[in-house]
Protein backbone atom coordinates (compact mmCIF):
# COMPACT_ATOMS: atom_id res chain seq x y z
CA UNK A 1 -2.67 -19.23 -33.12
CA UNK A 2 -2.58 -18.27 -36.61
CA UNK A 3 -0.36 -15.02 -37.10
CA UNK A 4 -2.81 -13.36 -39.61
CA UNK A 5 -5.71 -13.35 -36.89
CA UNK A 6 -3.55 -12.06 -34.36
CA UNK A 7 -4.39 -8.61 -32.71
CA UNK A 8 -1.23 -6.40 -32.78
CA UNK A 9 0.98 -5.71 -35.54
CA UNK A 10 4.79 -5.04 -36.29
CA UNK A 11 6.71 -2.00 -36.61
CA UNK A 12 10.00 -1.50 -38.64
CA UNK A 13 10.65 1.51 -36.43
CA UNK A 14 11.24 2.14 -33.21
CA UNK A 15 8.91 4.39 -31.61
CA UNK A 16 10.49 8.05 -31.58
CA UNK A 17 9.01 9.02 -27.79
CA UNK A 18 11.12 5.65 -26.29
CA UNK A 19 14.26 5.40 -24.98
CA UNK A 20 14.61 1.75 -23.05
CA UNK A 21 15.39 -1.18 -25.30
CA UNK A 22 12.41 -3.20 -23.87
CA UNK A 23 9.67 -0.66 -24.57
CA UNK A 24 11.71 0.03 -28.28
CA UNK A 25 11.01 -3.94 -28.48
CA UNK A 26 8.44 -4.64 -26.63
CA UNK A 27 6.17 -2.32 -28.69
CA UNK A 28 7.87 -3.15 -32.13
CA UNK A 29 6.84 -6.49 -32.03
CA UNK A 30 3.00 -6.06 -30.83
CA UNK A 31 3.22 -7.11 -27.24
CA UNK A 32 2.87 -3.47 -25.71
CA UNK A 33 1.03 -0.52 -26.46
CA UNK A 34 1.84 2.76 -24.95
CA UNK A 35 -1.19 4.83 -23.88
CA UNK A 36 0.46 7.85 -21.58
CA UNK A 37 4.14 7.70 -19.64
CA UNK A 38 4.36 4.57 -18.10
CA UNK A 39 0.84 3.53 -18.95
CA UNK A 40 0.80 0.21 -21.19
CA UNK A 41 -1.64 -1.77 -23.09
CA UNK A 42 -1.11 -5.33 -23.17
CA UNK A 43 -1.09 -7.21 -26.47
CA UNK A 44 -2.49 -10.54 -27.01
CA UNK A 45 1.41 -11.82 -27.69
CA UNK A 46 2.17 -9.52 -24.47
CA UNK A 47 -0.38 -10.67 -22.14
CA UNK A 48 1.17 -14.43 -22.80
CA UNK A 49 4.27 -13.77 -21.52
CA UNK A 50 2.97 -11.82 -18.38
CA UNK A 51 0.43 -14.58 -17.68
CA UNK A 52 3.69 -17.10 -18.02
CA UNK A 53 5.49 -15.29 -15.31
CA UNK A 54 3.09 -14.48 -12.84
CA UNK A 55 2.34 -18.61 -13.21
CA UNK A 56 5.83 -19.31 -12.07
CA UNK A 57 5.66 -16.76 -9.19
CA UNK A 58 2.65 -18.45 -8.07
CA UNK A 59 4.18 -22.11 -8.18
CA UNK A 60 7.10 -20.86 -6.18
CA UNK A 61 4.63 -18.59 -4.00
CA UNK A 62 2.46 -21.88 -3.14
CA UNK A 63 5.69 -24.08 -2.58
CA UNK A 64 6.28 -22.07 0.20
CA UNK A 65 2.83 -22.15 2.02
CA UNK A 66 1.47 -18.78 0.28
CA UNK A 67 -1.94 -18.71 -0.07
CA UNK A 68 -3.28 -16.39 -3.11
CA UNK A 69 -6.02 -13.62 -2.09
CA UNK A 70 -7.10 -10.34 -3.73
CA UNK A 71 -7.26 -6.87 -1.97
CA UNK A 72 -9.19 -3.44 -3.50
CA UNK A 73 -6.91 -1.38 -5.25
CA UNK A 74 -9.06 1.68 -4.10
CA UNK A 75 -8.62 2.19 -0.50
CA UNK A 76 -10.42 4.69 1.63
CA UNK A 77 -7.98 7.41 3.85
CA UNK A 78 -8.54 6.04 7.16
CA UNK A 79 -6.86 2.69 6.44
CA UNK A 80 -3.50 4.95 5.30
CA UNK A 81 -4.25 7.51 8.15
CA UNK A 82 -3.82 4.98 10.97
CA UNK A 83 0.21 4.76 9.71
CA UNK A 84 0.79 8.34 8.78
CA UNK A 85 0.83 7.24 4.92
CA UNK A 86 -1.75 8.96 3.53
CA UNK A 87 0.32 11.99 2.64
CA UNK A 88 2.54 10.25 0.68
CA UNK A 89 3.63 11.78 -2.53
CA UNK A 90 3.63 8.57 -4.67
CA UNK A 91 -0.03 7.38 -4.11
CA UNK A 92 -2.90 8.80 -6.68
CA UNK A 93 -5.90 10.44 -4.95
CA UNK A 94 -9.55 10.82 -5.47
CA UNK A 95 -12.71 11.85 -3.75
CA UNK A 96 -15.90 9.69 -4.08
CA UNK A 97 -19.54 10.89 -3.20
CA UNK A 98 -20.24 12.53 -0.22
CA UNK A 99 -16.62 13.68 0.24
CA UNK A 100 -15.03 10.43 0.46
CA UNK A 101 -11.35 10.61 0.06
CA UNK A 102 -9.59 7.30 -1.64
CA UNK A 103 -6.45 6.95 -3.05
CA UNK A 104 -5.31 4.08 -5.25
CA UNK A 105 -3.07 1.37 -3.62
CA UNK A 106 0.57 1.78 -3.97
CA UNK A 107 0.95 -0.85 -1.73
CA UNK A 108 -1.06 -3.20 0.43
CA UNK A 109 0.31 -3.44 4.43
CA UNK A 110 -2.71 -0.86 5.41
CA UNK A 111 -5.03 -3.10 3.78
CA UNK A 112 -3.73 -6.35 4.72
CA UNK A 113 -3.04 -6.17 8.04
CA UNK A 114 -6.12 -5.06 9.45
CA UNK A 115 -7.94 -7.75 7.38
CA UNK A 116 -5.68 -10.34 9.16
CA UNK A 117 -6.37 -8.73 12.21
CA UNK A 118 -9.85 -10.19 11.73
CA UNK A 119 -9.23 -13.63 11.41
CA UNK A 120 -5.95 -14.28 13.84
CA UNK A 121 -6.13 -14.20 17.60
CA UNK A 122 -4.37 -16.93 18.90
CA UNK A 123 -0.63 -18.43 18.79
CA UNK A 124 -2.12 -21.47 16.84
CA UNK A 125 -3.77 -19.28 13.68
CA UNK A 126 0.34 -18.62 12.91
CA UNK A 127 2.46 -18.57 10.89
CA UNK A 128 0.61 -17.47 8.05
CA UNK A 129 1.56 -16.24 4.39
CA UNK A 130 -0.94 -14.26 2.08
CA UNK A 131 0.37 -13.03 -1.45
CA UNK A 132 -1.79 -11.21 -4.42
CA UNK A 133 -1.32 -10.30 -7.85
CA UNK A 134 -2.17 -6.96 -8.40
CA UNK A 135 -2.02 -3.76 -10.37
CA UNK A 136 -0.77 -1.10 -8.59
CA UNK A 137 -0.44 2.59 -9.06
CA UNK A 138 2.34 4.85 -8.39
CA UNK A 139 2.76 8.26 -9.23
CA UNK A 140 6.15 7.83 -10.40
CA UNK A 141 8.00 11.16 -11.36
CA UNK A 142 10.40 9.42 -13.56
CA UNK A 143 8.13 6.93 -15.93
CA UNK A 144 10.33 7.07 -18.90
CA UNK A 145 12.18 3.38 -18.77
CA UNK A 146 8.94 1.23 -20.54
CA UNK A 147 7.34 -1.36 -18.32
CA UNK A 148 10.37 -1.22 -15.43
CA UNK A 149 8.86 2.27 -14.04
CA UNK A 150 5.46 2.26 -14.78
CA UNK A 151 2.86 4.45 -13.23
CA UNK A 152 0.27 1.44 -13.51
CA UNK A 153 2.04 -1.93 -12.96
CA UNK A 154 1.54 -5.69 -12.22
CA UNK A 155 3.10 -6.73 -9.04
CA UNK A 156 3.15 -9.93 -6.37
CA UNK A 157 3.04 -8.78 -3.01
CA UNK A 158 3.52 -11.43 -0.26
CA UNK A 159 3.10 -10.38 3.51
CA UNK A 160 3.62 -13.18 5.93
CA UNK A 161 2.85 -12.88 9.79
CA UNK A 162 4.94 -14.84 12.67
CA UNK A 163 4.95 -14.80 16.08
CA UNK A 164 8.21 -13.72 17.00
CA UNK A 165 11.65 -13.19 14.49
CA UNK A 166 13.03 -16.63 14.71
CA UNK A 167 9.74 -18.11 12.58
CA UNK A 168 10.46 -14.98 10.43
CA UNK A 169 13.57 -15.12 10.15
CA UNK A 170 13.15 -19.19 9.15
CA UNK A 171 10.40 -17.76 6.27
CA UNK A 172 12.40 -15.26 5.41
CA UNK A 173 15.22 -17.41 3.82
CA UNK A 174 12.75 -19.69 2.24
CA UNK A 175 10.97 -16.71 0.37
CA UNK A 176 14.73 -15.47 -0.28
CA UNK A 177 15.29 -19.06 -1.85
CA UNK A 178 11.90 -19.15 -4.05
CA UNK A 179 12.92 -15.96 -5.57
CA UNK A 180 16.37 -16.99 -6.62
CA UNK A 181 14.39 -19.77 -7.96
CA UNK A 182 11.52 -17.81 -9.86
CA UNK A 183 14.40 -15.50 -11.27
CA UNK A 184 16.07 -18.90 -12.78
CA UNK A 185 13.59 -20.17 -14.44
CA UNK A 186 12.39 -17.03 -16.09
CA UNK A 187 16.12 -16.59 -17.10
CA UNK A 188 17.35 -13.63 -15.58
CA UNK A 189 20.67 -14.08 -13.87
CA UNK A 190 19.97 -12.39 -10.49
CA UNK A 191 22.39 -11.26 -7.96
CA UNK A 192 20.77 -10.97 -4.04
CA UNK A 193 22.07 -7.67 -3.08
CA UNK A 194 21.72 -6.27 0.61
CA UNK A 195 20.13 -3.15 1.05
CA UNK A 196 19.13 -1.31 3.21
CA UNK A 197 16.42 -2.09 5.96
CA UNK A 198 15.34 1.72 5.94
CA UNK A 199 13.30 1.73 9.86
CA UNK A 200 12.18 -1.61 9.34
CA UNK A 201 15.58 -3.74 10.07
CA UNK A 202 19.30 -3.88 9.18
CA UNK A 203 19.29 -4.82 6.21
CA UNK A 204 16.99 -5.90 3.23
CA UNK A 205 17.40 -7.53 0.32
CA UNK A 206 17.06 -6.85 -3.25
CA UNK A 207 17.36 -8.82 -6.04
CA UNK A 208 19.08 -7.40 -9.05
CA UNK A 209 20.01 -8.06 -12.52
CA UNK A 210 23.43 -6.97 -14.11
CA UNK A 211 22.91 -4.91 -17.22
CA UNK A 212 24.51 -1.85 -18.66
CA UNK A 213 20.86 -0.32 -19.00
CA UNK A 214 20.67 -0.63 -15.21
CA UNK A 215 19.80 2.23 -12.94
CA UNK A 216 21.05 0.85 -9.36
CA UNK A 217 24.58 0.22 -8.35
CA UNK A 218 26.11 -2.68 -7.19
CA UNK A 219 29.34 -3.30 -5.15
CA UNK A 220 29.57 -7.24 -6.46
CA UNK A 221 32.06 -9.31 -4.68
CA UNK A 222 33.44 -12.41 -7.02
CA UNK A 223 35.68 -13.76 -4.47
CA UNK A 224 32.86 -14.43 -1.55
CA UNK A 225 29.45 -13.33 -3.82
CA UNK A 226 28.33 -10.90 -0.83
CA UNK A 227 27.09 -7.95 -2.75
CA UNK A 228 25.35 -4.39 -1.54
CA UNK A 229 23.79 -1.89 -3.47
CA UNK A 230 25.92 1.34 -3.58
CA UNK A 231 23.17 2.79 -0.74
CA UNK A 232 25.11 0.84 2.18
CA UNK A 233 28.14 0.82 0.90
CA UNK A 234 31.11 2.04 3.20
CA UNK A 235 34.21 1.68 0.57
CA UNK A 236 35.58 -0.23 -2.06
CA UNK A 237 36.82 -3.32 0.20
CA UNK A 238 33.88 -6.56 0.90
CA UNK A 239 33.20 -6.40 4.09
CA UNK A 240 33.21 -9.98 4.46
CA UNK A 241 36.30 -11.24 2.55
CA UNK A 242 38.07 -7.91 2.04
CA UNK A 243 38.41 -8.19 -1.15
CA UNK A 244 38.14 -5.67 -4.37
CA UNK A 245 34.75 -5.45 -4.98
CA UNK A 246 33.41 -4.61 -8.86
CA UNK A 247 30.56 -1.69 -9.46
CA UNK A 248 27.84 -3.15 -11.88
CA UNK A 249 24.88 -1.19 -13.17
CA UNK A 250 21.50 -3.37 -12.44
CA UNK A 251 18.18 -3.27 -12.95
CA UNK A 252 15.95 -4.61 -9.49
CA UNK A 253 13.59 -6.95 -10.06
CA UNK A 254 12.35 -7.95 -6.35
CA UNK A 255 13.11 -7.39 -3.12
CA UNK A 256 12.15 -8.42 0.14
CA UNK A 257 12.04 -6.85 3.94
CA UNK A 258 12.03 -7.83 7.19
CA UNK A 259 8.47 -5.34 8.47
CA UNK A 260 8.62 -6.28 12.43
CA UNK A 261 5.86 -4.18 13.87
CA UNK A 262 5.74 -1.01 11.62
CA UNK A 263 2.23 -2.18 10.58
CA UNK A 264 0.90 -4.67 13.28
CA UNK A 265 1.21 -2.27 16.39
CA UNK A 266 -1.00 0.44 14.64
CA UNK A 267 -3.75 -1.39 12.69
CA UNK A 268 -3.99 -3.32 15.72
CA UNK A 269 -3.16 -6.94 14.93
CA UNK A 270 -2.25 -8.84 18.30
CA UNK A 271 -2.29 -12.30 19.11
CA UNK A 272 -2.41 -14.56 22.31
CA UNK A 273 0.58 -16.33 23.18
CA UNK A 274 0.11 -20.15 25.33
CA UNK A 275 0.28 -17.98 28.48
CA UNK A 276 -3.19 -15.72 27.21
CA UNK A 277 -0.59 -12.46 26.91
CA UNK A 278 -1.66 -10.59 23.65
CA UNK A 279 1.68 -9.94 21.91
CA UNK A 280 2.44 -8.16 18.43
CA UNK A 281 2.52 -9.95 14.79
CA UNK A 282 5.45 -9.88 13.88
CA UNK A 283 5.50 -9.29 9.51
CA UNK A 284 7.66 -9.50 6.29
CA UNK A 285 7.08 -8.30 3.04
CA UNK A 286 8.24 -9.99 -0.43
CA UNK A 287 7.42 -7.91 -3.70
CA UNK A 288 7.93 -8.93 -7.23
CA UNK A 289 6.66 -7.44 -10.37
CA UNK A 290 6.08 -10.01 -12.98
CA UNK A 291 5.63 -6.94 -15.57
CA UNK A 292 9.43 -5.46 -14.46
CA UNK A 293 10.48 -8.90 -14.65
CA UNK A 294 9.00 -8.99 -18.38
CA UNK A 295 10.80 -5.85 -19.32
CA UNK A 296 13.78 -7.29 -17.57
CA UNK A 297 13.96 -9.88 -19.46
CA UNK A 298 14.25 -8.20 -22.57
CA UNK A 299 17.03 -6.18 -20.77
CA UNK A 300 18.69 -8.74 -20.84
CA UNK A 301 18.48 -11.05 -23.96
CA UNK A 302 17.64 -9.69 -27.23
CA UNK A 303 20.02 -8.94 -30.02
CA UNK A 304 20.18 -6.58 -33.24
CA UNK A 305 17.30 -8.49 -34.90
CA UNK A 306 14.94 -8.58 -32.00
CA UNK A 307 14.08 -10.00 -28.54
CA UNK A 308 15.16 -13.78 -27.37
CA UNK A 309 12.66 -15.06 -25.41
CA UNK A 310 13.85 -17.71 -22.53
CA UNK A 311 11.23 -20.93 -23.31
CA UNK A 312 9.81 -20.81 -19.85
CA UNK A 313 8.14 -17.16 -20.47
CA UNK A 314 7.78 -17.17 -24.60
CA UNK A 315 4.45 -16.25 -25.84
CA UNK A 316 4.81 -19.45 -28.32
CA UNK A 317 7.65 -22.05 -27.66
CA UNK A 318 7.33 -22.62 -31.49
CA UNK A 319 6.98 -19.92 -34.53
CA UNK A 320 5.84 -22.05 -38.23
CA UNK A 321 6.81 -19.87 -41.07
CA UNK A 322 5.23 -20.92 -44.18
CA UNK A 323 7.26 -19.29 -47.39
CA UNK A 324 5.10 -19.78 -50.54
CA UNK A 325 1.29 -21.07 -51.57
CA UNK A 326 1.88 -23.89 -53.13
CA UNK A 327 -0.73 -26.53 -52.05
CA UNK A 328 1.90 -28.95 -50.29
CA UNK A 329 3.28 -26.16 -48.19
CA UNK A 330 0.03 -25.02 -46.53
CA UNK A 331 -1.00 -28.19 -46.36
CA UNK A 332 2.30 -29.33 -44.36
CA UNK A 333 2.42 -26.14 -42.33
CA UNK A 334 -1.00 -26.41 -41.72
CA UNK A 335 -0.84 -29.92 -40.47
CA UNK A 336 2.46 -29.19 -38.23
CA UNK A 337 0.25 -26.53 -36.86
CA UNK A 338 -2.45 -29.27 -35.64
CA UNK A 339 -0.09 -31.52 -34.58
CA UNK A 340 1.80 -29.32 -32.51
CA UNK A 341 -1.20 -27.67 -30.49
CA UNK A 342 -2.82 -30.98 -29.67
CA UNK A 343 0.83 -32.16 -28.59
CA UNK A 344 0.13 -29.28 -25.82
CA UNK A 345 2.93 -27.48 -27.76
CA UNK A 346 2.60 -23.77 -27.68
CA UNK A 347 2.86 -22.63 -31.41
CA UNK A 348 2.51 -19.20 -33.77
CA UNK A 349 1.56 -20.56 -37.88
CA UNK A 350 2.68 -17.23 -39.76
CA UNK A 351 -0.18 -18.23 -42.90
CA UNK A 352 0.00 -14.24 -43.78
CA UNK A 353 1.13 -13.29 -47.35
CA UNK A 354 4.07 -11.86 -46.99
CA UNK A 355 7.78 -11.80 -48.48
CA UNK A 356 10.43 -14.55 -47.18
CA UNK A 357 12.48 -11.73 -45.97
CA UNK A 358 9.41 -9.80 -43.88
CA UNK A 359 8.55 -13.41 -42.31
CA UNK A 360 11.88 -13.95 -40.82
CA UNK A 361 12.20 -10.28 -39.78
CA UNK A 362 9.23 -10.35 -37.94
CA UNK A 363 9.90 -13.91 -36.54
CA UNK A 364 13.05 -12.41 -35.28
CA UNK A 365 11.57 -9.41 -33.85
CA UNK A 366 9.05 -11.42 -31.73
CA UNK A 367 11.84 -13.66 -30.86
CA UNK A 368 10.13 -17.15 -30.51
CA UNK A 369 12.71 -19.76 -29.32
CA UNK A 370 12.22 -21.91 -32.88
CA UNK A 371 11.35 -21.27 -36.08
CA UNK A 372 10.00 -24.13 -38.53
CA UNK A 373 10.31 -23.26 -41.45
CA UNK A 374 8.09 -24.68 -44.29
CA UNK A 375 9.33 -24.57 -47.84
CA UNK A 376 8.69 -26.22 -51.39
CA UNK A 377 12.93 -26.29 -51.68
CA UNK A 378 13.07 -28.37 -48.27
CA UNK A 379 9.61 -30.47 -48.72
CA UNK A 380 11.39 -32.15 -51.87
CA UNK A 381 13.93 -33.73 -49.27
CA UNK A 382 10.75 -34.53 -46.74
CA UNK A 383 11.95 -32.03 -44.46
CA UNK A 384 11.88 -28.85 -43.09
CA UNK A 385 14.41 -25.91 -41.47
CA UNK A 386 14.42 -25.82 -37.84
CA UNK A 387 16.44 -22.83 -36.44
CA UNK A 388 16.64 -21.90 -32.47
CA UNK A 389 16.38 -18.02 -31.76
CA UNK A 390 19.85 -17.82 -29.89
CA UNK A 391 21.85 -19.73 -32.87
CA UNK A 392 22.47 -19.10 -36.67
CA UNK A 393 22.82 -22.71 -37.28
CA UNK A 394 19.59 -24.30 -39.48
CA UNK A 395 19.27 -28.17 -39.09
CA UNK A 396 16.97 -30.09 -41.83
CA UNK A 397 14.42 -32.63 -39.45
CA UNK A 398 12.00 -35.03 -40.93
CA UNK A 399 8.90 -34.14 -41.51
CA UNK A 400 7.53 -36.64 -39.68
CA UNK A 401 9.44 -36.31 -36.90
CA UNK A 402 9.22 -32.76 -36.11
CA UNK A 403 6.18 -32.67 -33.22
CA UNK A 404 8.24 -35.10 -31.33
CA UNK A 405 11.68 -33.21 -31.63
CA UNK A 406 9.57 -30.31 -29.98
CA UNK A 407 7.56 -32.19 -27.83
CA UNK A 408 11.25 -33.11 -25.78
């Protein structure tokens, strides 16, 4: 994409109504717009980053026999009446025609369930594992951390169904496994912190990144890596190991629960066992919000100059900054440009006119993972600047062999 057609522009500022470093960022550098307290508009450059993690979630989702549905976001009463949820205090409520009372899904077990319950009957239609990505709404009373507490957010809710807690228990660690895997590869360094299991089970599990902008505690362990958040925690001593433990401020970014019956038993959803004896679903739950783990990210790697975006969720792998008019370097950026894209390489051609010194600010800002730089001074030698986000150091590379230093 060519930066002077893009939708969104920079600010020098921060916005004055913002306190968390990723909405300060996030909407400096034209990926968010704020509309209301934890109410964002996604940007073009924004909306390519979300998109990036909610594909990674899905690969990991699928690799463990998920299969991707939608639900309504506007549910009627009755389906939160039948678990004594409707009164909630988090879930936004309307009335339709007629009298109609909905309210707007917070979460999706009342919807979920029964619809399973239409479709299983028998021992052989399980296991089964349904996961959507959603917006959900919450009527959050303390929307003032950007995209991590939103009142309208993107989330990945999985829900899986077993006939009895040894094939949940088996799922269970293979979801807990694809999340420490999704949380890799979008680069946030995740610790799996027990929790607790509230009426549902002993324990749950959270997963939770360290950062001094973090509003959980964690009891962390280094000696045996058991950690709890500060919720279950009975003193200072691991309970495994009993060693010192360390308290870390984190920011959750998934979590996962064992459900049992709290929603089978009273939406109804039964099965037959080999004997004909109708027994109870058995369910777990496994939530991530790819729009938390966007803001998370920026938690946790940006810098005095901007954000640092991990490759795997940048809106561009590759930012060309062309510095001048002269004929040779539009012609050379413009050409990089071409080859790049139809090398499947993911790249942003700044063509605006603008200083040398507003280019690389805003470059910065954005936080691309490497900047080309295209200039009359380095075309001379056949070459231009190449420059990774995280480092100071610039490296001259051949013109001609640019697209295949990024294509690797």
């Amino acid at each position: 994409m060519k930066q002077s057609f893009l939708f969104g522009k920079t600010r020098v500022e921060d916005p004055k109504d913002e306190t968390s470093i990723n909405a300060k960022l996030l909407m400096r550098a034209g990926f968010v717009d704020k509309l209301a307290a934890g109410i964002y508009s996604y940007l073009p450059l924004g909306l390519r980053v979300l998109y990036k993690i909610q594909n990674i979630v899905r690969e990991e989702m699928n690799a463990i026999g998920g299969q991707e549905l939608l639900l309504p976001a506007l549910h009627p009463r009755a389906s939160w009446e039948q678990t004594g949820r409707w009164n909630e205090d988090v879930m936004f409520k309307t009335q339709g025609h007629g009298g109609q009372d909905y309210g707007l899904g917070w979460t999706h077990e009342e919807i979920i369930t029964p619809l399973v319950a239409r479709f299983v009957s028998s021992h052989k239609d399980l296991p089964l594992a349904l996961y959507q990505m959603q917006t959900k709404f919450r009527n959050e009373p303390r929307a003032k951390s950007g995209i991590l507490r939103g009142r309208e957010f993107n989330m990945k809710d999985l829900y899986s169904f077993h006939r009895d807690t040894h094939d949940l228990d088996a799922f269970y660690e293979r979801a807990l496994q694809a999340y420490s895997r999704v949380f890799e590869r979008c680069g946030i360094p995740a610790l799996v912190v027990e929790a607790s299991g509230g009426s549902f089970s002993k324990y749950s599990h959270e997963f939770q990144m360290p950062t001094d902008s973090g509003e959980d505690i964690v009891y962390s362990c280094s000696a045996c890596g058991r950690h709890q958040n500060k919720e279950i925690v009975e003193g200072n001593a691991c309970p495994s190991c009993g060693g010192d433990r360390q308290e870390l401020k984190a920011i959750e970014v998934g979590n996962i629960f064992k459900l049992g019956t709290r929603f089978s038993e009273p939406c109804g959803l039964r099965y037959a066992d080999e004997q004909g004896k109708e027994q109870p679903v058995i369910m777990g739950c496994y939530g991530i919000g790819p729009s938390r783990v966007m803001g998370s990210v920026v938690e946790a790697s940006h810098d005095t100059k901007g954000i640092i975006w991990p490759e795997t969720v940048a809106p561009f792998k590759v930012h060309i900054v062309a510095l001048g008019s002269s004929e040779a370097v539009i012609s050379t950026a413009g050409a990089l440009y071409t080859a790049l894209h139809e090398s499947a390489v993911d790249v942003l051609y700044d063509d605006r006119d603008m200083s040398a010194g507003a280019k690389f600010a805003d470059s910065d800002l954005i936080g691309i993972p490497y900047r080309v730089v295209v200039s009359e001074r380095t075309l001379k030698q056949g070459s231009v600047e190449l420059k990774k986000r995280r480092s100071d150091e610039t490296i001259l590379v051949d013109v001609g062999e640019l697209v295949r230093t990024l294509s690797k």
